[in-house]
N, C-alpha and C. Protein backbone atom coordinates (compact mmCIF):
# COMPACT_ATOMS: atom_id res chain seq x y z
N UNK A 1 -16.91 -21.54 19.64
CA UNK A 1 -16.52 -22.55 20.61
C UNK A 1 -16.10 -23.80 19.84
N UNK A 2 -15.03 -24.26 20.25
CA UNK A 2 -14.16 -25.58 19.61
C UNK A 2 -15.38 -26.44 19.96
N UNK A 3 -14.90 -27.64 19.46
CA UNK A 3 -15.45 -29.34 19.86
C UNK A 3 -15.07 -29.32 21.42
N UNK A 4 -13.42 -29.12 21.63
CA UNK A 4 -13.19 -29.44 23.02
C UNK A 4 -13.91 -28.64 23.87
N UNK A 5 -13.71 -27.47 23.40
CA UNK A 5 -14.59 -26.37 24.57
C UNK A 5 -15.53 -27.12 24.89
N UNK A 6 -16.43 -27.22 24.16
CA UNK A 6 -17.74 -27.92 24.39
C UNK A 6 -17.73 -29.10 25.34
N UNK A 7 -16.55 -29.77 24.98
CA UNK A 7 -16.47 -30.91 26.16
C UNK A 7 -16.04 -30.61 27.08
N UNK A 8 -15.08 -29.54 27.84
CA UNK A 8 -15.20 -29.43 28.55
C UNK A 8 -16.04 -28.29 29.26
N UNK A 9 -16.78 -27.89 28.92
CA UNK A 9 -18.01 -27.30 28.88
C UNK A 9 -19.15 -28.22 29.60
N UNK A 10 -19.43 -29.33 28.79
CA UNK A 10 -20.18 -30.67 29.54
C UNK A 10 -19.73 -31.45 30.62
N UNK A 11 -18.35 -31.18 30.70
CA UNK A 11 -17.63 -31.64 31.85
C UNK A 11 -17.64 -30.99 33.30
N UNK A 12 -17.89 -29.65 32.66
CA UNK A 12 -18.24 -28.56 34.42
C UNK A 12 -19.63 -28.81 34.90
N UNK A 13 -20.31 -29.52 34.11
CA UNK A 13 -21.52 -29.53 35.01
C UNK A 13 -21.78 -30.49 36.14
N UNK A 14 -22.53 -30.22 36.81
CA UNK A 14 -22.67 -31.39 38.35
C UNK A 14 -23.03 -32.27 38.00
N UNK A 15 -24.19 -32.73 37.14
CA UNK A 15 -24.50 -34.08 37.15
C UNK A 15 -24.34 -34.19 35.62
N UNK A 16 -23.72 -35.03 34.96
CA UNK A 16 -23.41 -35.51 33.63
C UNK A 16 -24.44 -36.27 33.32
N UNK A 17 -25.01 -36.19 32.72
CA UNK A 17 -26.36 -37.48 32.07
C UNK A 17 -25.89 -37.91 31.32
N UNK A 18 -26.53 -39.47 30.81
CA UNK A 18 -25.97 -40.36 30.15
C UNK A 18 -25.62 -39.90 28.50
N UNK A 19 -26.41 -38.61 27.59
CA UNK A 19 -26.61 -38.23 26.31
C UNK A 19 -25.07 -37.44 26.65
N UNK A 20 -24.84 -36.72 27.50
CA UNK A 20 -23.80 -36.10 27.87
C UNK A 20 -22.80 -36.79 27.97
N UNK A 21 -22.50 -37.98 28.39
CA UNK A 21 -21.23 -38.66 28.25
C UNK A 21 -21.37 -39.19 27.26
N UNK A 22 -22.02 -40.05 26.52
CA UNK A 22 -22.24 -40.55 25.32
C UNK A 22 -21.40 -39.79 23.75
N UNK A 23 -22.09 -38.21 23.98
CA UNK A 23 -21.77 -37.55 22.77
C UNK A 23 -20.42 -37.64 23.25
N UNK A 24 -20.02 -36.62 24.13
CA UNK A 24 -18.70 -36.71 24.74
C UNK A 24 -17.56 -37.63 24.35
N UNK A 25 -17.73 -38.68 24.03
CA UNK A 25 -17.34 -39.74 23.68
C UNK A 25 -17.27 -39.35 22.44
N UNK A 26 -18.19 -39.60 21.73
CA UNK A 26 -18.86 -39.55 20.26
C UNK A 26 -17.72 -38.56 19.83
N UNK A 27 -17.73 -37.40 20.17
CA UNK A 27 -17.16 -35.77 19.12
C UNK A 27 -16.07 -35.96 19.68
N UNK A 28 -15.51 -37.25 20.43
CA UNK A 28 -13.91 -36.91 21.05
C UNK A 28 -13.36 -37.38 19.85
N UNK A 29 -12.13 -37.50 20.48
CA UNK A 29 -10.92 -37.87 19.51
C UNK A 29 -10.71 -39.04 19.11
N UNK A 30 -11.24 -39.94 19.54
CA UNK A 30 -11.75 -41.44 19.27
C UNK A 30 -12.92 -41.67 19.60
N UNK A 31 -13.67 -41.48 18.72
CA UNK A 31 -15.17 -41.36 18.68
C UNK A 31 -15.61 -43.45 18.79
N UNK A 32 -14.99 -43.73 18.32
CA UNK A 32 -15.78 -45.46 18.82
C UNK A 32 -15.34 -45.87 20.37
N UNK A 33 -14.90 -44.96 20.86
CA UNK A 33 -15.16 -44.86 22.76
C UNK A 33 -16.21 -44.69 23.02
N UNK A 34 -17.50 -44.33 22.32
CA UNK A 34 -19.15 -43.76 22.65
C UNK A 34 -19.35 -45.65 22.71
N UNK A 35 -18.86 -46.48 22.17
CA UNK A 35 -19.26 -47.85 22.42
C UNK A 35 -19.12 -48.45 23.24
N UNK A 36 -18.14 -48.09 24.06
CA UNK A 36 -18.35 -48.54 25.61
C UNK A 36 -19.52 -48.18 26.29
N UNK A 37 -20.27 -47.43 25.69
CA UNK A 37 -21.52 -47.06 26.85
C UNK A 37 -22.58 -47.51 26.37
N UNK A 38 -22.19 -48.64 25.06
CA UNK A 38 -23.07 -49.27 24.40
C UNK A 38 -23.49 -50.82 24.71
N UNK A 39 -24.16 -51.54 24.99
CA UNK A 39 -24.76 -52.70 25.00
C UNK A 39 -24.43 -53.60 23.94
N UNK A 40 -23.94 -55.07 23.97
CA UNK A 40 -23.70 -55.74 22.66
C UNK A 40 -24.86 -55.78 22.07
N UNK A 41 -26.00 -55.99 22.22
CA UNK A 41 -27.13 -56.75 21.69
C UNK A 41 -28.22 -55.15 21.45
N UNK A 42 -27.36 -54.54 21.49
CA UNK A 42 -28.17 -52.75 21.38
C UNK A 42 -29.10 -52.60 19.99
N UNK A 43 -30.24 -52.27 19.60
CA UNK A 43 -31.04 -52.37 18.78
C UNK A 43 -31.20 -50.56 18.80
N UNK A 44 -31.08 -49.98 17.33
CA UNK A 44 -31.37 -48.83 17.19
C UNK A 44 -32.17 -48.24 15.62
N UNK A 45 -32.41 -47.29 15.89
CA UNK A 45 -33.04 -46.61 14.72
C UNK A 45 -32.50 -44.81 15.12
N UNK A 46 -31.90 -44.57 13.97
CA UNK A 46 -31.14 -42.76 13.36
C UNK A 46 -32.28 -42.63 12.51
N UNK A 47 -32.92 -41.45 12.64
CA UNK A 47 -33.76 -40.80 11.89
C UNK A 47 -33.14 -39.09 11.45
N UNK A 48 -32.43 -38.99 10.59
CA UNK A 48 -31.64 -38.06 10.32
C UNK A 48 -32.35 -36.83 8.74
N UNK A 49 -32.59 -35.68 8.93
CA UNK A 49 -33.15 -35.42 7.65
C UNK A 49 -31.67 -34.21 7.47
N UNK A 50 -31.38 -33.70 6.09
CA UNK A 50 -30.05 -33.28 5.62
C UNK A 50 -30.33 -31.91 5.88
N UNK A 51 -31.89 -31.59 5.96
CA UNK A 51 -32.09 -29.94 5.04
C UNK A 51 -33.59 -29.87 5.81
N UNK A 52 -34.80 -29.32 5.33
CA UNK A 52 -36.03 -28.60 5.61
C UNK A 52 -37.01 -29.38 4.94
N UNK A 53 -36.45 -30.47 3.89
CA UNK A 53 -37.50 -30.86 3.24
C UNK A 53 -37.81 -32.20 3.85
N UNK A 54 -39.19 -32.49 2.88
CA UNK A 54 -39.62 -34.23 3.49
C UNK A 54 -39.03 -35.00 3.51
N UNK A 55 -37.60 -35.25 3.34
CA UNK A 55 -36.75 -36.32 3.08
C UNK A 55 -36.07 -36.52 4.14
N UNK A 56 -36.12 -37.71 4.28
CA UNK A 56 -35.27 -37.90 5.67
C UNK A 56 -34.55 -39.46 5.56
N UNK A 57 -33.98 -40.10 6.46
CA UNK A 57 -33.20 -41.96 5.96
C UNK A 57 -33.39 -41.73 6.96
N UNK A 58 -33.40 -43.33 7.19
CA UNK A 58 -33.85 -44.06 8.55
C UNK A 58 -32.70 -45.08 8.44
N UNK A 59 -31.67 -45.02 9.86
CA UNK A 59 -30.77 -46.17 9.83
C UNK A 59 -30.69 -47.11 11.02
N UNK A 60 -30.64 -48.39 10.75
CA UNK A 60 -31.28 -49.29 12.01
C UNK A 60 -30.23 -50.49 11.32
N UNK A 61 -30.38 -50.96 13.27
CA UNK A 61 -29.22 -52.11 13.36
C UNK A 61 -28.86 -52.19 14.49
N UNK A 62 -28.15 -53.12 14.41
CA UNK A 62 -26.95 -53.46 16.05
C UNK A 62 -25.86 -53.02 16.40
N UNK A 63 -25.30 -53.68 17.14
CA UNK A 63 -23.49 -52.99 17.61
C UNK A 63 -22.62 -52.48 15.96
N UNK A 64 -22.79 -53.29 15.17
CA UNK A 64 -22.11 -53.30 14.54
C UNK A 64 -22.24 -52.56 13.53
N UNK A 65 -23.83 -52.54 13.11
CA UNK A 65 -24.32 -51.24 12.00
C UNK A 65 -23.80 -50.23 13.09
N UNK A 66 -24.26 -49.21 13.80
CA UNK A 66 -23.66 -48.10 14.92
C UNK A 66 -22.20 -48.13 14.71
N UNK A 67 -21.37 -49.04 14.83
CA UNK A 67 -20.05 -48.74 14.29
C UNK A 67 -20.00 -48.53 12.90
N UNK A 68 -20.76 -48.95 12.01
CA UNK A 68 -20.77 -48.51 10.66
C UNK A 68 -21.24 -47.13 10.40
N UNK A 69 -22.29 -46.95 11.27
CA UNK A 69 -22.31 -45.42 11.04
C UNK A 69 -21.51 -44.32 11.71
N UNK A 70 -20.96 -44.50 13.02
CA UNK A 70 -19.44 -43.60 13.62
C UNK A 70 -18.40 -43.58 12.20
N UNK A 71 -17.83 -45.01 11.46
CA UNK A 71 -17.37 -45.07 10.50
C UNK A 71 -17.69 -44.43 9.38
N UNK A 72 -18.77 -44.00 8.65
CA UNK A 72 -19.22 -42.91 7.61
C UNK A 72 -19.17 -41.68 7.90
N UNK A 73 -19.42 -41.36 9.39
CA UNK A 73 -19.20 -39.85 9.74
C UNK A 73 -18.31 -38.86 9.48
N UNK A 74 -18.70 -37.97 9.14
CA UNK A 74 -17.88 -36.69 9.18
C UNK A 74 -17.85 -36.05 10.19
N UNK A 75 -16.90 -36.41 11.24
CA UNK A 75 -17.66 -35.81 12.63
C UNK A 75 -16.50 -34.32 12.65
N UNK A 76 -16.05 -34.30 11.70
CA UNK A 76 -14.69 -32.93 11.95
C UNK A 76 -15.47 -31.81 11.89
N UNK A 77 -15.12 -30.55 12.65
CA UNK A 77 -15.45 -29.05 12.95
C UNK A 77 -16.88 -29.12 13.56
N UNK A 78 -17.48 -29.94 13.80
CA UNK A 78 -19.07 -29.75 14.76
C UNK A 78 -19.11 -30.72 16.02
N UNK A 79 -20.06 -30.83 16.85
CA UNK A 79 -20.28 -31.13 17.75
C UNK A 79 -21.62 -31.91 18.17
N UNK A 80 -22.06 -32.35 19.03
CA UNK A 80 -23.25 -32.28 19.73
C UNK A 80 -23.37 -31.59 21.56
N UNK A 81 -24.57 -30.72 21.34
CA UNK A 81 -24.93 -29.64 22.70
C UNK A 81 -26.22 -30.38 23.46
N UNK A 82 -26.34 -31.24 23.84
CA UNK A 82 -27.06 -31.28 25.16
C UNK A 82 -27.78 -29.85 25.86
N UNK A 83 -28.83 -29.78 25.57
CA UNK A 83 -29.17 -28.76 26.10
C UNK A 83 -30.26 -29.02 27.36
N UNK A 84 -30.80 -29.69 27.00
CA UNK A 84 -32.09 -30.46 28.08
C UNK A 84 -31.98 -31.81 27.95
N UNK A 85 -32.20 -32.37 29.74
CA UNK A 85 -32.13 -33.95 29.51
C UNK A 85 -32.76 -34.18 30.33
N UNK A 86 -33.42 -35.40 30.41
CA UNK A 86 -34.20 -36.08 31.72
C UNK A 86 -34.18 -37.68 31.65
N UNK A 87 -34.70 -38.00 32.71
CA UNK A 87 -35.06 -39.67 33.09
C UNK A 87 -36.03 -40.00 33.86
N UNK A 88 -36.65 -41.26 32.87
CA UNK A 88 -37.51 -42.03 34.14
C UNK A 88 -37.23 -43.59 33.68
N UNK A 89 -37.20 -43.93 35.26
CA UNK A 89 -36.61 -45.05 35.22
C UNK A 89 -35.32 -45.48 34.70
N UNK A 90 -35.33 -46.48 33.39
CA UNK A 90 -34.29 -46.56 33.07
C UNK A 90 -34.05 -46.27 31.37
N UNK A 91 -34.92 -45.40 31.20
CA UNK A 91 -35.05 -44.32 29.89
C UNK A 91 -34.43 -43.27 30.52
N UNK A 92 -33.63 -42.50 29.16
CA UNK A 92 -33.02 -41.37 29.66
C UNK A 92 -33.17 -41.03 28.34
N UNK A 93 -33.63 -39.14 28.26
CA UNK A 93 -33.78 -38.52 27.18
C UNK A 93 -32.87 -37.51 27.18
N UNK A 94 -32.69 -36.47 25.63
CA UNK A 94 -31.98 -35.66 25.31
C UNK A 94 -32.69 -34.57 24.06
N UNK A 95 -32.61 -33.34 24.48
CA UNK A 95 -32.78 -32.05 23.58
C UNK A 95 -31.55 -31.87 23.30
N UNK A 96 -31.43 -31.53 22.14
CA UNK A 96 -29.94 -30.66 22.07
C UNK A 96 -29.87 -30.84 20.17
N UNK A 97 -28.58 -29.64 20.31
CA UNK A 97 -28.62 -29.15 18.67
C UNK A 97 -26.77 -29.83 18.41
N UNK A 98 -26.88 -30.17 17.24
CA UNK A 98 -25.46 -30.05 16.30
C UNK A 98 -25.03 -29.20 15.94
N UNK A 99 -24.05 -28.65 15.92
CA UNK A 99 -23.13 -27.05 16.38
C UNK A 99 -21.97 -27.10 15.47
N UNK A 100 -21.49 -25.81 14.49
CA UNK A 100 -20.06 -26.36 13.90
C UNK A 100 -19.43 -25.35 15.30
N UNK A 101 -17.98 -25.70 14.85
CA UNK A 101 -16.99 -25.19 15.89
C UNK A 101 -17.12 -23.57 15.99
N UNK A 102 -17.82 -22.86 15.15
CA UNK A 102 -18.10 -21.41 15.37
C UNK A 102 -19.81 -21.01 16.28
N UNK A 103 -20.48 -21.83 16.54
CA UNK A 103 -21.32 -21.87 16.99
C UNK A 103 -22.53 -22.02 16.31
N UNK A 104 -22.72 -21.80 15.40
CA UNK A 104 -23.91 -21.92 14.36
C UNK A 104 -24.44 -23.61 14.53
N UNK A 105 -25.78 -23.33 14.60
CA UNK A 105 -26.68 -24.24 14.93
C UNK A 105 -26.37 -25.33 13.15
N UNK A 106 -26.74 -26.39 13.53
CA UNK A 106 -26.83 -27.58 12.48
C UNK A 106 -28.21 -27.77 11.92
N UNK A 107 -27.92 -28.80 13.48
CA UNK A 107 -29.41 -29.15 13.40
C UNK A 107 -30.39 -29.58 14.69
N UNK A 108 -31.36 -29.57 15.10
CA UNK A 108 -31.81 -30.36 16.10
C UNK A 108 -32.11 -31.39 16.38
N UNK A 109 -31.84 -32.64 17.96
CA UNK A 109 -32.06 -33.61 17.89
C UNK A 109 -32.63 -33.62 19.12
N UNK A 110 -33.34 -35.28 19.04
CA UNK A 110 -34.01 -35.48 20.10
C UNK A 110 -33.53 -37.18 20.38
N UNK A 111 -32.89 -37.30 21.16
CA UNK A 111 -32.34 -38.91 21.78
C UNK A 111 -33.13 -39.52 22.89
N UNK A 112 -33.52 -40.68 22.70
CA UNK A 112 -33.87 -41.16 23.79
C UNK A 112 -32.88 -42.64 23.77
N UNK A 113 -32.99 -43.30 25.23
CA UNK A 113 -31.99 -44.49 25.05
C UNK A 113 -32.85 -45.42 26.29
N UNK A 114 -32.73 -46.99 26.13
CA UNK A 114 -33.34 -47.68 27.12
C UNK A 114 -31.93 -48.30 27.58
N UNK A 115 -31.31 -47.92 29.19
CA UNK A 115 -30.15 -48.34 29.59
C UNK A 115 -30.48 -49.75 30.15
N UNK A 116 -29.26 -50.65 30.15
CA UNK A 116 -29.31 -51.89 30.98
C UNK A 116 -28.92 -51.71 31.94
N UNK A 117 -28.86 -52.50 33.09
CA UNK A 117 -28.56 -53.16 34.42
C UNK A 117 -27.63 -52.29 34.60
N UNK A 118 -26.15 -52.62 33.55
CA UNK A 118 -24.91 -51.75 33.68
C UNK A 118 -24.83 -50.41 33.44
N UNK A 119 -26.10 -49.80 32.80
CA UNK A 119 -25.64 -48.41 32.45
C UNK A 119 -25.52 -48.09 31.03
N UNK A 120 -25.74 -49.18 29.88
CA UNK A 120 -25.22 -49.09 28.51
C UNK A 120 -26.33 -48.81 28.02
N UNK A 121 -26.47 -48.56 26.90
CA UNK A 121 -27.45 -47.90 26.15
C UNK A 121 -27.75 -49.41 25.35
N UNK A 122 -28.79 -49.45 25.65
CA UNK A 122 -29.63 -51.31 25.51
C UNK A 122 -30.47 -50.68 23.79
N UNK A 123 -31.48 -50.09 24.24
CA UNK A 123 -32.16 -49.31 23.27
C UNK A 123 -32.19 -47.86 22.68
N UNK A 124 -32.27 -47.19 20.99
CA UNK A 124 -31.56 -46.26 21.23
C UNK A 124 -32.56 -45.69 19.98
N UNK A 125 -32.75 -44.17 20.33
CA UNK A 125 -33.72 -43.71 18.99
C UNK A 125 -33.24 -42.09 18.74
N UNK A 126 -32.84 -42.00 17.67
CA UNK A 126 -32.79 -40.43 17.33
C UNK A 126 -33.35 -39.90 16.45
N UNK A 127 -33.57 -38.49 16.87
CA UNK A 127 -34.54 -37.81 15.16
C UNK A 127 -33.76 -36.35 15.14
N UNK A 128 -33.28 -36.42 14.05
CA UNK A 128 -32.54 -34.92 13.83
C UNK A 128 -32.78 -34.09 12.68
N UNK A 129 -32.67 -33.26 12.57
CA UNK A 129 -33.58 -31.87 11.46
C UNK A 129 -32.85 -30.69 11.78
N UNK A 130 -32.85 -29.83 10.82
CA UNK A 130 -32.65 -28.93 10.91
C UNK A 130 -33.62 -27.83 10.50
N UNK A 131 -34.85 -28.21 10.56
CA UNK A 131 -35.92 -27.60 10.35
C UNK A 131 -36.42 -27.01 11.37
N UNK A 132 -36.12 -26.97 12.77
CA UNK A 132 -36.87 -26.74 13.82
C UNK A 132 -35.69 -26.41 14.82
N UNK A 133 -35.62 -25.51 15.60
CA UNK A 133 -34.83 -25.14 16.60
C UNK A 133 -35.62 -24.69 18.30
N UNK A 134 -34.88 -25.35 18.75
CA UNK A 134 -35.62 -25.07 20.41
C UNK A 134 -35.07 -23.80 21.12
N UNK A 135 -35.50 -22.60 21.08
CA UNK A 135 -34.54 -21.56 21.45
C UNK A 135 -34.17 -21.67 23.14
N UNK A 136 -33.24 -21.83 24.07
CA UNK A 136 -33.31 -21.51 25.03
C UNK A 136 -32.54 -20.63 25.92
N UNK A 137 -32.96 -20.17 26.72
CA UNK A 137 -32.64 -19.30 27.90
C UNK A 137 -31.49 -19.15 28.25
N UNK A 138 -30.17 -18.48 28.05
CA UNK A 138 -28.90 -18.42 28.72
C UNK A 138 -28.71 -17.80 29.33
C-alpha cells in the first residue's frame, strides 16, 4: 500500500480523529500543512528510539523546533497508520505503527495531544519504537 492509499484509506472512514488528520497532513505532499492543526504557542516532546536498544533522543520545543523537525525528515516511501484512537475531553490519543509503502511495519507509536478552544494541537507527546508491535484484528 502507497502513502496515498493509506490516505485515502483514512479518508473512508466515518469519523476522522484528530491523529488521523494530523498525520494525513504530515505524509502528504506538503507535509508543513500538519501545522495548521497546530497551535502557535504548542509545547512538545518526540520520544523516538531508531532500533530495539536502550537508546532513544528526546526532541522538545515549540512551533518552530516541530517545523525543524518536519524539516530533517525523511518522510519518502513510509507512512503513519492510525490504528486505535480515543478522547476525553480535550485530550485525544493515538495507537498506530510507521509503515514503508510495501507494508512492513517500522515502528510503533503512541500520540497523545492537548487540543485548544479551536481544535489545534496546544500540547503534544510521542513515543515511538520499534521494539514492540500491537497486533490487531482485521
Amino acid at each position: 500500500m502507497t502513502s496515498s492509499q493509506a490516505h485515502s484509506d483514512r479518508q473512508s472512514k466515518t469519523a476522522t480523529s484528530f491523529f488521523e488528520r494530523y498525520f494525513e497532513l504530515l505524509d502528504g505532499p506538503d507535509p508543513y500543512r500538519s501545522l495548521e492543526l497546530v497551535a502557535e504557542d504548542v509545547e512538545f516532546s518526540i520520544q523516538w528510539a531508531a532500533d530495539d536498544s536502550r537508546k532513544s533522543s528526546q526532541f522538545l520545543g515549540g512551533l518552530e523546533q516541530l517545523r525543524g523537525f518536519i524539516d530533517a525528515g525523511d518522510m519518502d516511501g513510509w507512512a503513519h497508520y492510525v490504528t486505535q484512537s480515543g478522547v476525553s475531553g480535550d485530550v485525544e490519543f493515538a495507537l498506530g505503527e510507521t509503515r514503508w509503502d510495501s507494508g512492513e511495519r517500522i515502528g510503533t507509536f503512541l500520540a497523545v495531544a492537548q487540543l485548544d478552544e479551536l481544535g489545534r494541537m496546544r500540547r503534544y507527546m510521542v513515543a515511538r519504537s520499534p521494539a514492540l508491535a500491537f497486533p490487531t484484528e482485521q
